[in-house]
PDB file of N, CA and C in Angstrom:
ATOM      1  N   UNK A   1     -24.935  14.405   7.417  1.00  0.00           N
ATOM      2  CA  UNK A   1     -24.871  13.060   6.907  1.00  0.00           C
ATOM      3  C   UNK A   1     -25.106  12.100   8.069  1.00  0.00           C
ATOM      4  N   UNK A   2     -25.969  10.963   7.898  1.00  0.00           N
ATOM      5  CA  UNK A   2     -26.215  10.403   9.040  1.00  0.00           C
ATOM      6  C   UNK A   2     -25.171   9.257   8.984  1.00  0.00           C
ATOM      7  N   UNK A   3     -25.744   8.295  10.403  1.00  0.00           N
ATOM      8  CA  UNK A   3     -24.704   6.511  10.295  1.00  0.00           C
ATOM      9  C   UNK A   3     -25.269   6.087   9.523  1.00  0.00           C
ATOM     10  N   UNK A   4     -26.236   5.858   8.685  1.00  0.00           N
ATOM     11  CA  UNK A   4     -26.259   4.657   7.858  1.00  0.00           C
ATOM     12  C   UNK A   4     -25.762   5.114   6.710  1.00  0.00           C
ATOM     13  N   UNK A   5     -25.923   6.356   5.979  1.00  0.00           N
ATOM     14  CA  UNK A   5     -25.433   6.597   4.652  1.00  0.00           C
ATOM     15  C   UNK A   5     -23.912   6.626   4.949  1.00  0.00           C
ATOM     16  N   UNK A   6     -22.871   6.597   6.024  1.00  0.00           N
ATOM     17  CA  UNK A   6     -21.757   6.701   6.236  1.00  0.00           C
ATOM     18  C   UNK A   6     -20.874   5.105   6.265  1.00  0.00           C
ATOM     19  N   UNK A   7     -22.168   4.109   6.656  1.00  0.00           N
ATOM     20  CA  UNK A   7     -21.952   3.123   6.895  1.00  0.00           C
ATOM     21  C   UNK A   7     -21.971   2.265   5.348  1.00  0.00           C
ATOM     22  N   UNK A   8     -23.348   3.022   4.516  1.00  0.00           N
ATOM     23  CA  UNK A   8     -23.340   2.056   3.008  1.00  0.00           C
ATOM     24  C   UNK A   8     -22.380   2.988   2.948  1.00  0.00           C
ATOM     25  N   UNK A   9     -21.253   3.921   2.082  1.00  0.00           N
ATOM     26  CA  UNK A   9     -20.299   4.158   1.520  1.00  0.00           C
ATOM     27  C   UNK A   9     -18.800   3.369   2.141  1.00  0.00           C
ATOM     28  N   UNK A  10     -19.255   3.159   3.572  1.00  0.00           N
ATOM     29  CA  UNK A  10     -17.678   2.214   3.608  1.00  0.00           C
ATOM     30  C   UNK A  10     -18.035   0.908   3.296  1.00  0.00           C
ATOM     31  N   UNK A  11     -19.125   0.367   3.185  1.00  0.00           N
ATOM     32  CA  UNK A  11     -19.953  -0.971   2.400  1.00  0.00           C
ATOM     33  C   UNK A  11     -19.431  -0.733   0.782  1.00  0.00           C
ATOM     34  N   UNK A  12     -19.935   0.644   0.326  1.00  0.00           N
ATOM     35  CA  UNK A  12     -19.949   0.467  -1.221  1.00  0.00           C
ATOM     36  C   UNK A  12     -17.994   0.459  -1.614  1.00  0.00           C
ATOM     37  N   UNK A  13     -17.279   0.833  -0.810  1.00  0.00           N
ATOM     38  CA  UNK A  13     -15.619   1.320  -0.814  1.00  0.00           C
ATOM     39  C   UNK A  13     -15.060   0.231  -0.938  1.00  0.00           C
ATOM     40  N   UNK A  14     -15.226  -0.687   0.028  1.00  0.00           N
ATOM     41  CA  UNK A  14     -15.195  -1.940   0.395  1.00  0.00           C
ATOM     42  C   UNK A  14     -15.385  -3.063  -0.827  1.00  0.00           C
ATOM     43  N   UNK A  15     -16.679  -2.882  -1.024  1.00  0.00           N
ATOM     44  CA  UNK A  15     -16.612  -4.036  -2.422  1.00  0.00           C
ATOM     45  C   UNK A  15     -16.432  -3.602  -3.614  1.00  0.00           C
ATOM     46  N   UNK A  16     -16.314  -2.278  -3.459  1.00  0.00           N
ATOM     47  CA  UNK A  16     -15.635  -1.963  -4.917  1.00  0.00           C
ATOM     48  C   UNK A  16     -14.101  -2.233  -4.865  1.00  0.00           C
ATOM     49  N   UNK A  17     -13.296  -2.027  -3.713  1.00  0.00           N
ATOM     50  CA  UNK A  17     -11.741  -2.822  -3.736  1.00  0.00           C
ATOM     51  C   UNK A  17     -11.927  -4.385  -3.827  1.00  0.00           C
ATOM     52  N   UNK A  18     -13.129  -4.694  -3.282  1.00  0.00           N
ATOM     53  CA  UNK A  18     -12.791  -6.290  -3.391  1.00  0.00           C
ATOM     54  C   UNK A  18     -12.971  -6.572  -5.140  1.00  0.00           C
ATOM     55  N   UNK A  19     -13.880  -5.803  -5.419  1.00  0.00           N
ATOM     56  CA  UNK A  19     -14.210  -6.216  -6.844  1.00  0.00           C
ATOM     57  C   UNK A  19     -13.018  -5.862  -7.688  1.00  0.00           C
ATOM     58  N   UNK A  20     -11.835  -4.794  -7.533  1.00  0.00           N
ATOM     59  CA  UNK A  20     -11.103  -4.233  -8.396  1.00  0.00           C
ATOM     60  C   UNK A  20      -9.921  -5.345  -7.923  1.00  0.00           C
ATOM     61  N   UNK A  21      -9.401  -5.802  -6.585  1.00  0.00           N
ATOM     62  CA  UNK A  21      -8.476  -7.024  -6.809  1.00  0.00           C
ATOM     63  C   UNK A  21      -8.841  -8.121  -7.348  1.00  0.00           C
ATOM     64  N   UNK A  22     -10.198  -8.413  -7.109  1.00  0.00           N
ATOM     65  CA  UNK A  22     -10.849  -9.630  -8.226  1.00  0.00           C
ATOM     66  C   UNK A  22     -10.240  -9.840  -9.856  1.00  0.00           C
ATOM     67  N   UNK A  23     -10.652  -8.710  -9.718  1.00  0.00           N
ATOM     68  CA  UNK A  23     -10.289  -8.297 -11.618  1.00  0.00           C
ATOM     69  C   UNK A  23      -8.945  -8.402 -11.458  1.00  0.00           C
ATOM     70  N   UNK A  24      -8.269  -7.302 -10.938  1.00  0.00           N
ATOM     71  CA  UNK A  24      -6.778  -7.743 -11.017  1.00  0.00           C
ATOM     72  C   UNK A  24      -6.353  -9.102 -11.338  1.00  0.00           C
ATOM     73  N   UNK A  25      -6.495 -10.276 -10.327  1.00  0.00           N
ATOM     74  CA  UNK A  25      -5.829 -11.209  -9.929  1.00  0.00           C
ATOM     75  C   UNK A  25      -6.633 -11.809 -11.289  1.00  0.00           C
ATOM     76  N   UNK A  26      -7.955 -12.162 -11.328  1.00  0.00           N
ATOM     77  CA  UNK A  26      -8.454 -12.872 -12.472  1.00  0.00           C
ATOM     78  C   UNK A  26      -8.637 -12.728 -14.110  1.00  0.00           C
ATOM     79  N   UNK A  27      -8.372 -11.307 -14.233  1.00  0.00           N
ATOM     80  CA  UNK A  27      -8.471 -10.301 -15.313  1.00  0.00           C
ATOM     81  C   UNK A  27     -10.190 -10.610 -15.924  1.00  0.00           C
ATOM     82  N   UNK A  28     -10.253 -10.111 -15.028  1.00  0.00           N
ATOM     83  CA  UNK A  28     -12.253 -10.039 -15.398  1.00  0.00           C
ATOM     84  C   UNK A  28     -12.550  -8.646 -15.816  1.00  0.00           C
ATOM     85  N   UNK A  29     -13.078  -8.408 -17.284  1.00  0.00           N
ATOM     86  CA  UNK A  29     -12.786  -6.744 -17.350  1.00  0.00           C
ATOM     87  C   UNK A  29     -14.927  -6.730 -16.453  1.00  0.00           C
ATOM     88  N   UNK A  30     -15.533  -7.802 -16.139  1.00  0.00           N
ATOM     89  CA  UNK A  30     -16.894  -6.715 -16.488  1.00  0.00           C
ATOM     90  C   UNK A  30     -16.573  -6.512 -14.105  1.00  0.00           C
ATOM     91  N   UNK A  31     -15.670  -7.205 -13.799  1.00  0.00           N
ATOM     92  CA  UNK A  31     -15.550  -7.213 -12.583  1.00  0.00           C
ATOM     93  C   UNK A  31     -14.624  -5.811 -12.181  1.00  0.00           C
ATOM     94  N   UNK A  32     -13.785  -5.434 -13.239  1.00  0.00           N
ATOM     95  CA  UNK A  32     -13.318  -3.863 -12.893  1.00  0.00           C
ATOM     96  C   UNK A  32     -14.269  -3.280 -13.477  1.00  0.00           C
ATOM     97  N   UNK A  33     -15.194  -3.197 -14.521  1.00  0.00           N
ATOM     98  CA  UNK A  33     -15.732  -2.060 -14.521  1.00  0.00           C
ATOM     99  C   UNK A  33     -17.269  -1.815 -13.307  1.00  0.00           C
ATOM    100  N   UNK A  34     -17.502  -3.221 -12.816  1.00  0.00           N
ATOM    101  CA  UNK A  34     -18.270  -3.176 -11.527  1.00  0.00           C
ATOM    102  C   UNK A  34     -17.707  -2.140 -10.450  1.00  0.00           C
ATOM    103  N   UNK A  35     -16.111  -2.740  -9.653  1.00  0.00           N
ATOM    104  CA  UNK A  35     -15.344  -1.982  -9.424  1.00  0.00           C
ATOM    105  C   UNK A  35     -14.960  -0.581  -9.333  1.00  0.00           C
ATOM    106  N   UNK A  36     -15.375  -0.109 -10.307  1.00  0.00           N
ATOM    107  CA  UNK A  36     -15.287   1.187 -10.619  1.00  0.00           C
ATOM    108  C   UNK A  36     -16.351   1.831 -10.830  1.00  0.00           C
ATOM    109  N   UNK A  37     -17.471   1.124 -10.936  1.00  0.00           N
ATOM    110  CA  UNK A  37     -18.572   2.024 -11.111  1.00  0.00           C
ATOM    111  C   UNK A  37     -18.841   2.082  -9.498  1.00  0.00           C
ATOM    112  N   UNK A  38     -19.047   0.842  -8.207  1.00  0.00           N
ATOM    113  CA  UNK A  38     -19.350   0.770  -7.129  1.00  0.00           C
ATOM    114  C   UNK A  38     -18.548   2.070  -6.663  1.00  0.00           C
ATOM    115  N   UNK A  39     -17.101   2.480  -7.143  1.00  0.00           N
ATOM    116  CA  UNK A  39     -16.256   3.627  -6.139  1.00  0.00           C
ATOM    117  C   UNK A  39     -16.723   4.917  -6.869  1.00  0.00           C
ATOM    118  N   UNK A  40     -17.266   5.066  -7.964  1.00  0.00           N
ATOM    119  CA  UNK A  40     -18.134   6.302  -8.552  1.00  0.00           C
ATOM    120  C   UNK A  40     -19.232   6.696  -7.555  1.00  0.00           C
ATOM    121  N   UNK A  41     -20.317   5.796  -7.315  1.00  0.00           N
ATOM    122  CA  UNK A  41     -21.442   5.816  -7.135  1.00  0.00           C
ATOM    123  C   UNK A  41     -21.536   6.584  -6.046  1.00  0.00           C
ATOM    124  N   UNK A  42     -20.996   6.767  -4.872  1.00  0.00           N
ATOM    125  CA  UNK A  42     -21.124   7.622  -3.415  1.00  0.00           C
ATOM    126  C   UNK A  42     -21.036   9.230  -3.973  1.00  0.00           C
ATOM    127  N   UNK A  43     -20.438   9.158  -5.502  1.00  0.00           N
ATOM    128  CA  UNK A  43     -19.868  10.737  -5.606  1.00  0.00           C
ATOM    129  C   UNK A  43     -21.417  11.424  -6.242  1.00  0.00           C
ATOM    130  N   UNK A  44     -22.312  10.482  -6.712  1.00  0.00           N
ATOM    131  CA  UNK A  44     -23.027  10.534  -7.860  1.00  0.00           C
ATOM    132  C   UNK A  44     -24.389  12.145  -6.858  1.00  0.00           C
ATOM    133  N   UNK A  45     -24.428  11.426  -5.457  1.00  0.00           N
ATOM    134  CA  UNK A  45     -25.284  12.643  -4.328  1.00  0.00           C
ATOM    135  C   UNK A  45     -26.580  12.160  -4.884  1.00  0.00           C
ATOM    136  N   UNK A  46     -26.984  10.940  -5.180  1.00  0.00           N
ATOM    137  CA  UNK A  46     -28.458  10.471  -5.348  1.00  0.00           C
ATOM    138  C   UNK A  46     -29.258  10.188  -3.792  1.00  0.00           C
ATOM    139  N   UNK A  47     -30.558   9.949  -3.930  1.00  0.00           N
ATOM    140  CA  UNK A  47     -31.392   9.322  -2.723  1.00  0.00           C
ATOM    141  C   UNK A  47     -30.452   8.273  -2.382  1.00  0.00           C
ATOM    142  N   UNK A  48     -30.500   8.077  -1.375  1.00  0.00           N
ATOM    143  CA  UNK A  48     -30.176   6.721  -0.563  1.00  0.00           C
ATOM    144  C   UNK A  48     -30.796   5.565  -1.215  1.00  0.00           C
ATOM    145  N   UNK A  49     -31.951   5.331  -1.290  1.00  0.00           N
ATOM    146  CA  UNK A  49     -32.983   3.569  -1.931  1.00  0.00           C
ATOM    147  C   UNK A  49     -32.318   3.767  -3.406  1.00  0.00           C
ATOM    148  N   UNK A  50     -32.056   5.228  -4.488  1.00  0.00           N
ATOM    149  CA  UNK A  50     -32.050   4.928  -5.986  1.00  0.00           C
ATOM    150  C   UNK A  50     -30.571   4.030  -5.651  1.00  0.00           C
ATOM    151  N   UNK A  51     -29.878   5.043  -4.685  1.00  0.00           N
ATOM    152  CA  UNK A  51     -27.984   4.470  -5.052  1.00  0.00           C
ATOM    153  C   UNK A  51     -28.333   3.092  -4.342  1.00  0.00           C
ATOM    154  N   UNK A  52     -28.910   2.533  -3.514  1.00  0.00           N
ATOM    155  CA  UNK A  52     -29.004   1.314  -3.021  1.00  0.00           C
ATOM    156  C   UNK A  52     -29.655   0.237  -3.930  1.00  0.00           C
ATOM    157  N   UNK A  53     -30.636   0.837  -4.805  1.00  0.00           N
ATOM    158  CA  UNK A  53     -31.192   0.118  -6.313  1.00  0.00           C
ATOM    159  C   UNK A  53     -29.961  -0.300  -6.950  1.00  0.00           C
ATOM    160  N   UNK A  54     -29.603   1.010  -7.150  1.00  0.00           N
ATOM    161  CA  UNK A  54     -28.309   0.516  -8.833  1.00  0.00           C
ATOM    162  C   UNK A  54     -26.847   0.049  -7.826  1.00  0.00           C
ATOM    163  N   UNK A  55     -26.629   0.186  -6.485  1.00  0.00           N
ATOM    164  CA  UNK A  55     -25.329  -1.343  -5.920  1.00  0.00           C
ATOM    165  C   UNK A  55     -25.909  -2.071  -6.274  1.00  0.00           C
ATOM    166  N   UNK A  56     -27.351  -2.623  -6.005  1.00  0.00           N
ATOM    167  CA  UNK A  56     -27.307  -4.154  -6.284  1.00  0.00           C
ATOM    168  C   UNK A  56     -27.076  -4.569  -7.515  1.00  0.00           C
ATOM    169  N   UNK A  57     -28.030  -3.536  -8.512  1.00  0.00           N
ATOM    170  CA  UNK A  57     -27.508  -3.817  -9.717  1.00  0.00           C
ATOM    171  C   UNK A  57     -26.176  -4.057 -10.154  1.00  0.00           C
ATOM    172  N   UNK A  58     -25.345  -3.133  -9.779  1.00  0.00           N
ATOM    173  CA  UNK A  58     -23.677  -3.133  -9.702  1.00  0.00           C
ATOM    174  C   UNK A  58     -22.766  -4.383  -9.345  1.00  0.00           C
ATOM    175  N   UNK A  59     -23.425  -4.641  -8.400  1.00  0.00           N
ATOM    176  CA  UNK A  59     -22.890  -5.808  -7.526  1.00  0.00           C
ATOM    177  C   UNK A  59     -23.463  -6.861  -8.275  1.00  0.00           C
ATOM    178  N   UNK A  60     -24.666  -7.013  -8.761  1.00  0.00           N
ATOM    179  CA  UNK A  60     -24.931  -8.437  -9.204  1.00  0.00           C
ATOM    180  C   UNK A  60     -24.393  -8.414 -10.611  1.00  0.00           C
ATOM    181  N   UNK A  61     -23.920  -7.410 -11.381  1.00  0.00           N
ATOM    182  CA  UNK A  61     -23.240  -7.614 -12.801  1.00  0.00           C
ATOM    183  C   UNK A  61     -22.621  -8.615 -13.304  1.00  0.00           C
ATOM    184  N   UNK A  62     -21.146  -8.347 -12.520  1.00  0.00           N
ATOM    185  CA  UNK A  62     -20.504  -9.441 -12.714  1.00  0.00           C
ATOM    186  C   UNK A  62     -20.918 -11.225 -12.809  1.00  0.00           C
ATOM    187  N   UNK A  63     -22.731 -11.564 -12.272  1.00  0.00           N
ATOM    188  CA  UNK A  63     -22.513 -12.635 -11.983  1.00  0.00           C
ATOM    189  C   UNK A  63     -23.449 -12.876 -12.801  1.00  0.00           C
ATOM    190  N   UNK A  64     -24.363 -11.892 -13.932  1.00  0.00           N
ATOM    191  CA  UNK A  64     -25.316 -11.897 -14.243  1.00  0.00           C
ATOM    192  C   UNK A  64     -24.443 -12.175 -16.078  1.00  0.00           C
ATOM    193  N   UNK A  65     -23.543 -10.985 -16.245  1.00  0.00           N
ATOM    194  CA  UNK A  65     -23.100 -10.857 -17.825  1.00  0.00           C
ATOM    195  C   UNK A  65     -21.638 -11.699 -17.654  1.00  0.00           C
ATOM    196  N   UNK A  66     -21.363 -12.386 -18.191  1.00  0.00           N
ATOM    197  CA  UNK A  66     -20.551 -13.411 -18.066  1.00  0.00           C
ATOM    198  C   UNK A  66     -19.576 -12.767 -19.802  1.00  0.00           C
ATOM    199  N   UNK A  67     -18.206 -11.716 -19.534  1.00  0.00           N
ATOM    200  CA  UNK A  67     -17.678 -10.966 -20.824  1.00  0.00           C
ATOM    201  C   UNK A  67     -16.311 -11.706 -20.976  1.00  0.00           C
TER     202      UNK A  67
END
């Protein structure tokens, strides 16, 4: 495993806790299920660019579907 794929998973760890206290504190359900899909995604063993495609997707959810 190299530094950068070591480096996006403490990136993807990272904003998936920020995204899951978000929700907490605000009760945003589409911001936990961002949350939770971002702390799935490292387990998923895809290419590096697909899992770096679908964070952004992930990450821009919440700001895109308004639930």
């Amino acid at each position: 495993m190299s530094t950068s794929t070591l480096i996006f998973y403490i990136f993807l760890g990272s904003s998936s806790l920020a995204y899951l206290m978000y929700a907490k504190a605000q009760r945003n359900a589409m911001a936990l299920i961002s949350g939770i899909g971002l702390g799935i995604l490292p387990y998923a063993n895809l290419s590096m660019w697909l899992m770096l495609v679908i964070a952004v997707g992930i990450l821009a959810l919440p700001f895109v579907v308004r639930a």
